[in-house]
Protein backbone atom coordinates (compact mmCIF):
# COMPACT_ATOMS: atom_id res chain seq x y z
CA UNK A 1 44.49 -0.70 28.61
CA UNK A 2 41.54 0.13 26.42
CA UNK A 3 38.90 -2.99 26.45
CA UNK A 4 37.52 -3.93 22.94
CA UNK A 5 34.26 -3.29 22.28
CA UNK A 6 31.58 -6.31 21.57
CA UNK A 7 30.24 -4.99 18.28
CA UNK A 8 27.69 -7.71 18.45
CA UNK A 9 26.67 -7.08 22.22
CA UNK A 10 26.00 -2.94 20.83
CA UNK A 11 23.97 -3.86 17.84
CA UNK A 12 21.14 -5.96 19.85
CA UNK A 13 21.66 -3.41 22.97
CA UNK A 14 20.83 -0.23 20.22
CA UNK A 15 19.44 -2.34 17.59
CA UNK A 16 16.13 -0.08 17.69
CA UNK A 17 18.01 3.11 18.30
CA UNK A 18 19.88 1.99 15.25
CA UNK A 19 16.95 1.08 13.15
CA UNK A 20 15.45 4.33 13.51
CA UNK A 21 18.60 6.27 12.67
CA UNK A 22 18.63 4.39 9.60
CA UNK A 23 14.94 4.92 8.89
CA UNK A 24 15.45 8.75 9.34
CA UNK A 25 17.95 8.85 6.63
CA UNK A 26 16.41 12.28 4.36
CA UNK A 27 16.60 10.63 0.73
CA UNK A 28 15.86 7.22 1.66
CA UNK A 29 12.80 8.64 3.11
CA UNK A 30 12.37 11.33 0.13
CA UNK A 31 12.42 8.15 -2.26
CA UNK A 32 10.09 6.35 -0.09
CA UNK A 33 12.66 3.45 0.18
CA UNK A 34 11.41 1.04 3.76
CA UNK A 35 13.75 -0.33 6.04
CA UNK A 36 12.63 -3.54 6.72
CA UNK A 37 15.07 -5.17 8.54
CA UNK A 38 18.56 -4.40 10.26
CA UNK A 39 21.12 -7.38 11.78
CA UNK A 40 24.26 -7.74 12.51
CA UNK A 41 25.99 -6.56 9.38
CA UNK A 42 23.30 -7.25 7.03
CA UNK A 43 19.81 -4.98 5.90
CA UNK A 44 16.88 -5.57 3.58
CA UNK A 45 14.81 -2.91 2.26
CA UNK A 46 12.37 -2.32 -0.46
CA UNK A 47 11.05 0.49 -2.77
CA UNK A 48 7.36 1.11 -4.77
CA UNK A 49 8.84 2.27 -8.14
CA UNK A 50 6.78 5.02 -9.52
CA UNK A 51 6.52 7.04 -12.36
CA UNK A 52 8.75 9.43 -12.27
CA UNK A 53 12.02 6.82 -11.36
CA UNK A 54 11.45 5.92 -14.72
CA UNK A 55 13.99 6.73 -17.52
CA UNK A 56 13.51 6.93 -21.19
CA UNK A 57 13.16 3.40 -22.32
CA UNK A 58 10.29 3.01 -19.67
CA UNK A 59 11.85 1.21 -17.28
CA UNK A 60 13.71 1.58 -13.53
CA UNK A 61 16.35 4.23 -14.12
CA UNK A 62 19.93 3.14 -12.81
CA UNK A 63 20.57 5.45 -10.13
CA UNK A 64 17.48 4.20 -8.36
CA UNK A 65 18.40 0.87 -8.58
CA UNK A 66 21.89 2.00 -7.30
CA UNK A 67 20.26 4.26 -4.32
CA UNK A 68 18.53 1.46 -3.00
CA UNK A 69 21.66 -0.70 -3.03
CA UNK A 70 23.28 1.94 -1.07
CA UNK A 71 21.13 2.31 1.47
CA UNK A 72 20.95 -0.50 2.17
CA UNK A 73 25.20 -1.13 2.17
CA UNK A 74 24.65 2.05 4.68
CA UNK A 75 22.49 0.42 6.92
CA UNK A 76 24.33 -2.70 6.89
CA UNK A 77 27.66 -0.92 7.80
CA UNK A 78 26.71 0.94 10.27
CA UNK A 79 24.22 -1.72 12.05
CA UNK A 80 27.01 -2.02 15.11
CA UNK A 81 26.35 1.44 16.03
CA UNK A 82 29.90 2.23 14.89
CA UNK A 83 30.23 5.29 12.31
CA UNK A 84 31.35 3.83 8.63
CA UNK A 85 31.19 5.23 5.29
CA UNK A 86 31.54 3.84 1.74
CA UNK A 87 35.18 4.08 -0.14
CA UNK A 88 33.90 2.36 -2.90
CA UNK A 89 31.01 0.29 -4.79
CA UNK A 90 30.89 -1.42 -8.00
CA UNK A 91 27.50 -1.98 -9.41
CA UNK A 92 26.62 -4.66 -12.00
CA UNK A 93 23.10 -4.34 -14.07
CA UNK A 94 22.20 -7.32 -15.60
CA UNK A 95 18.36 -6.94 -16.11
CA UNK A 96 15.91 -3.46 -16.30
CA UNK A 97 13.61 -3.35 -13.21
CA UNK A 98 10.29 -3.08 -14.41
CA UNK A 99 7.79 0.29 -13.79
CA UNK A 100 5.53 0.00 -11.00
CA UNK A 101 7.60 -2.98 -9.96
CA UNK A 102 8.92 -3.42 -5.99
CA UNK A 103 12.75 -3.43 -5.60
CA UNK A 104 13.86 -5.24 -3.01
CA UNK A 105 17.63 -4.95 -1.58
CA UNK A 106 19.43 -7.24 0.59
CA UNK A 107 22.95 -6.55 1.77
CA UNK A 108 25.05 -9.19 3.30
CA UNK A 109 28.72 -8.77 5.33
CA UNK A 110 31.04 -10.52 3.77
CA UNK A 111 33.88 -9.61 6.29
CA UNK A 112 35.02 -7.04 8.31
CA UNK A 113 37.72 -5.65 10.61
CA UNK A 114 38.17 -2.76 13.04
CA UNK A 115 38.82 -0.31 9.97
CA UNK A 116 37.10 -1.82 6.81
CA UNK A 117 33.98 -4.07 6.28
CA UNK A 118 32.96 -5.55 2.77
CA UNK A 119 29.16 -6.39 1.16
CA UNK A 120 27.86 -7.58 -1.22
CA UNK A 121 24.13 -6.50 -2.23
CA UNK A 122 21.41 -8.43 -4.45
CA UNK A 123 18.41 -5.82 -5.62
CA UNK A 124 15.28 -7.60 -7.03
CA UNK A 125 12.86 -5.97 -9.04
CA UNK A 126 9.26 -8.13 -8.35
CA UNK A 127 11.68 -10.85 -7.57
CA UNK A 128 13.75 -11.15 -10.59
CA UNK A 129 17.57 -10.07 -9.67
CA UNK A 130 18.55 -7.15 -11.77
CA UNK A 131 21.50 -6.45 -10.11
CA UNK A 132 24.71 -6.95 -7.59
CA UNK A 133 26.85 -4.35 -5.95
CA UNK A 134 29.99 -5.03 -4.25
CA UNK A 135 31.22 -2.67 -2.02
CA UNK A 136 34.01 -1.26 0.54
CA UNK A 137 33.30 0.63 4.18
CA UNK A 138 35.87 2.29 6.19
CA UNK A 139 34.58 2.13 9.53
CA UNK A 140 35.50 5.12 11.83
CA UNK A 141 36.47 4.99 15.24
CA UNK A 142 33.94 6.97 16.91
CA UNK A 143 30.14 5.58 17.88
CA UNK A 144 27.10 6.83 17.20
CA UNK A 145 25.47 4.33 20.52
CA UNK A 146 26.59 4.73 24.01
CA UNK A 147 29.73 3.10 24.53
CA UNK A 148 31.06 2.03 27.95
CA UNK A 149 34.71 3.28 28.08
């Protein structure tokens, strides 16, 4: 009989090997978006807006706001060293971040199980919410960690 893995056990045993797979991530680090923290389901980071993630009306363009939210679902679902991917977000603007402004994203687990984890994500610009994501992770069965079989 196949033991269950201790999800929690994995993320502090690989939390650093985890953290830096997240940090690597190519457009997170194109955009210059900074992991700063990783737990157990849950990930803040933050991004220096600059000029050119600016639309037309002079302020944050959307899919900035939404790349940051994201990453930072990413991070948070995958933080167990277990390989998930999103099905589905739903992103709610309710304010324009502001040009040279810091967005900050924090993404909390709301739940999971062994095939699907949901979040919910907060993204500040200079500490004024601008907007919410909700969003849906199918979680994979394979590991990207050692596992003991």
């Amino acid at each position: 009989m196949k033991s269950a893995v201790n999800e929690v056990e994995l993320h502090h045993q690989y939390k650093e090997d985890i953290l830096k797979i997240m940090e690597n991530e190519p457009y997170a680090q194109y955009l210059g978006i900074k992991l700063l923290e990783i737990g157990e389901g849950t990930a803040i980071a933050e991004l220096d807006v600059t000029d050119n993630m600016i639309n037309s009306h002079g302020t944050v363009h959307g899919a900035i706001t939404f790349a940051i939210a994201d990453y930072v679902f990413a991070a948070a679902c995958n933080s167990y060293g277990k390989t998930a991917v999103g099905l589905s977000t739903t992103v709610n603007f309710m304010a324009a971040g502001q040009k040279s402004s810091r967005l900050r994203a924090t993404a909390v687990e709301e739940k999971k199980n062994h095939k699907m984890g949901w979040y919910k994500i907060n993204i500040e610009s200079d500490g004024e919410l601008i907007a919410t994501m909700e969003a849906l992770a199918y979680r994979k069965s394979e590991y990207f960690v050692p596992i003991e079989k």
